[in-house]
C-alpha atoms as a PDB file:
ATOM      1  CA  UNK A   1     -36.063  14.526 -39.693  1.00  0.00           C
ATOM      2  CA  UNK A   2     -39.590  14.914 -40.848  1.00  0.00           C
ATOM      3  CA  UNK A   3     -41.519  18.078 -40.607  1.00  0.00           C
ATOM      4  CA  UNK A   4     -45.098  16.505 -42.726  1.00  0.00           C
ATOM      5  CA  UNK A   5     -46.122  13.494 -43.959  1.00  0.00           C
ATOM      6  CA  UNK A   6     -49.258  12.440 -46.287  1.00  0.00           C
ATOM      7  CA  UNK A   7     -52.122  13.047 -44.492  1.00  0.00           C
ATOM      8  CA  UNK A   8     -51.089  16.236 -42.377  1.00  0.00           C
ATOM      9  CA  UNK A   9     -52.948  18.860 -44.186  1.00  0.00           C
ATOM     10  CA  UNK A  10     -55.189  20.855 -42.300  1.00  0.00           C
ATOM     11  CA  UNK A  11     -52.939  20.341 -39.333  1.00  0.00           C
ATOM     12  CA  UNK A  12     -51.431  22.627 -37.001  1.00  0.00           C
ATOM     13  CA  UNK A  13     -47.998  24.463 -37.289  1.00  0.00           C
ATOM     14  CA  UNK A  14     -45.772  25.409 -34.841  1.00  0.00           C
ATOM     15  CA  UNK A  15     -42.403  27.276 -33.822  1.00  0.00           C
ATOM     16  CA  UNK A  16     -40.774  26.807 -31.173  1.00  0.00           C
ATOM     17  CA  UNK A  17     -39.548  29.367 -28.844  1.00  0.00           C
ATOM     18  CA  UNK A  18     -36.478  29.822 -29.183  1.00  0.00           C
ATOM     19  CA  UNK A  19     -35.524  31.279 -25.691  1.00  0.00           C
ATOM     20  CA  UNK A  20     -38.177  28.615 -24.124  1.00  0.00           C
ATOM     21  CA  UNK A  21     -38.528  25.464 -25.891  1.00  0.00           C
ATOM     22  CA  UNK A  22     -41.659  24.305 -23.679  1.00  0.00           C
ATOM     23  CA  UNK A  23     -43.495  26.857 -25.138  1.00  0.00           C
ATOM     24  CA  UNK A  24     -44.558  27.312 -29.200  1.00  0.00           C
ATOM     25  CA  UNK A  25     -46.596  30.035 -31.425  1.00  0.00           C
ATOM     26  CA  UNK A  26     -49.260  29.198 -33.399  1.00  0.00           C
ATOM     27  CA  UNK A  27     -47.798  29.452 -37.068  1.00  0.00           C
ATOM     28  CA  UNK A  28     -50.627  28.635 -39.080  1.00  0.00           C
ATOM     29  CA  UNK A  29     -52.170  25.609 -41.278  1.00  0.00           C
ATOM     30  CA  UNK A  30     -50.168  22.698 -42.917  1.00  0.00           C
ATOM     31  CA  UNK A  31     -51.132  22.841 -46.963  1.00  0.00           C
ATOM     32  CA  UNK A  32     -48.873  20.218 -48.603  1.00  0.00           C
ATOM     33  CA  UNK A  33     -45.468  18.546 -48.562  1.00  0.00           C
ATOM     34  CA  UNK A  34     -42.372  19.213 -50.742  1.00  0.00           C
ATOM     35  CA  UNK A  35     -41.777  15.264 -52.087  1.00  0.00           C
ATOM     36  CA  UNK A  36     -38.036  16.178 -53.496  1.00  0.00           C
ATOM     37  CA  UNK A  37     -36.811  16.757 -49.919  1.00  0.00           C
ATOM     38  CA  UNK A  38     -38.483  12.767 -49.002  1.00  0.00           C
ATOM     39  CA  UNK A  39     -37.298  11.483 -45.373  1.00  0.00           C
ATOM     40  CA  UNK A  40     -38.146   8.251 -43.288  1.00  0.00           C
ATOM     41  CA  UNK A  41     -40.623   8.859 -41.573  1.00  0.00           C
ATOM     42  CA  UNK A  42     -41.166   8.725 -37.969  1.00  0.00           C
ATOM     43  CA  UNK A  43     -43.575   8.256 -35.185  1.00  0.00           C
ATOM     44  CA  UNK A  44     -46.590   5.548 -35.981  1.00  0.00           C
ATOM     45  CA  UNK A  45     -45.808   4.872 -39.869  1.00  0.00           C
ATOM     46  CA  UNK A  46     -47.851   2.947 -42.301  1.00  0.00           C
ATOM     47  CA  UNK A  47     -46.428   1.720 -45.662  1.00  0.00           C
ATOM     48  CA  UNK A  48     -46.619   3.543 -48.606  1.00  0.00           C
ATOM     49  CA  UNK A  49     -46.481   6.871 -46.970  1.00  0.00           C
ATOM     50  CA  UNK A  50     -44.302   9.363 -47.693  1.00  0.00           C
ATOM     51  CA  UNK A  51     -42.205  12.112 -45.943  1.00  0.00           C
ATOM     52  CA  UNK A  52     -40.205  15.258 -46.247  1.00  0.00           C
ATOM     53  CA  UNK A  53     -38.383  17.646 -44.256  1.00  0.00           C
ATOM     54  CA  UNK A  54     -39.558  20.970 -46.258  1.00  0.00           C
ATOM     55  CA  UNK A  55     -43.717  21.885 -46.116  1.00  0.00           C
ATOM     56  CA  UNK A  56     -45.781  24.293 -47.261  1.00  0.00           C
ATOM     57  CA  UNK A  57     -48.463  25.873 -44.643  1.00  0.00           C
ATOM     58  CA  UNK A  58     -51.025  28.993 -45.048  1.00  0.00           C
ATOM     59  CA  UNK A  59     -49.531  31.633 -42.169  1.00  0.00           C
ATOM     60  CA  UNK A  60     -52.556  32.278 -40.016  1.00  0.00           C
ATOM     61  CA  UNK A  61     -52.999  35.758 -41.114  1.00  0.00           C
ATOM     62  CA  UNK A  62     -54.203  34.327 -44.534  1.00  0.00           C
ATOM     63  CA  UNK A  63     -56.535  31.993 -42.655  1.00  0.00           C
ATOM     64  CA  UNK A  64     -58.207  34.263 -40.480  1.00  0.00           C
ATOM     65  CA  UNK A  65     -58.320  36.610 -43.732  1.00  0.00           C
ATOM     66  CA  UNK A  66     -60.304  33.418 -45.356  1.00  0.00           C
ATOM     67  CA  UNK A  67     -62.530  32.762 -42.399  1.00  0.00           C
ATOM     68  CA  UNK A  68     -63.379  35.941 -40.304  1.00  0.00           C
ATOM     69  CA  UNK A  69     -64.137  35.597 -36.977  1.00  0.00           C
ATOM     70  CA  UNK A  70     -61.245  32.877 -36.121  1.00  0.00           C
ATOM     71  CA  UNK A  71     -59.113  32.735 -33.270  1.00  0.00           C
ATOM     72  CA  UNK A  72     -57.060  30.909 -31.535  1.00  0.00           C
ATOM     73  CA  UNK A  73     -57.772  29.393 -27.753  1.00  0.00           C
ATOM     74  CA  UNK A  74     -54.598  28.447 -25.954  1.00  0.00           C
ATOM     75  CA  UNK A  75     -54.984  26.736 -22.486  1.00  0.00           C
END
């Protein structure tokens, strides 16, 4: 299965909950995909674009480290 595709960076990561999977944590910021570990991807596709099931994201500590004064709003 997929975990990024071209095009995600600067996008939201998640966990899951593991004890309640209708809820997820805020992991931090998608930086780049690992092409060796290429997958199909899913969801609305357009040709050409590749997959993989291993990424790379900046942990939000490093972000708000980066950019002082960011937080997070949940709703």
């Amino acid at each position: 299965m997929a975990a990024i595709g071209e095009g995600d960076s600067g996008g939201p990561v998640e966990v899951v909950n593991p004890s309640d999977n209708t809820r997820v944590y805020a992991a931090g910021v998608a930086s780049a995909c690992d092409n060796g570990t290429s997958v199909p991807c899913t969801g609305y596709v357009t040709a050409g674009r590749t997959c993989a099931w291993r990424m790379y994201y900046s942990p939000w500590s490093n972000v708000i480290a980066a950019f002082p004064g960011m937080t997070v709003v949940t709703e």
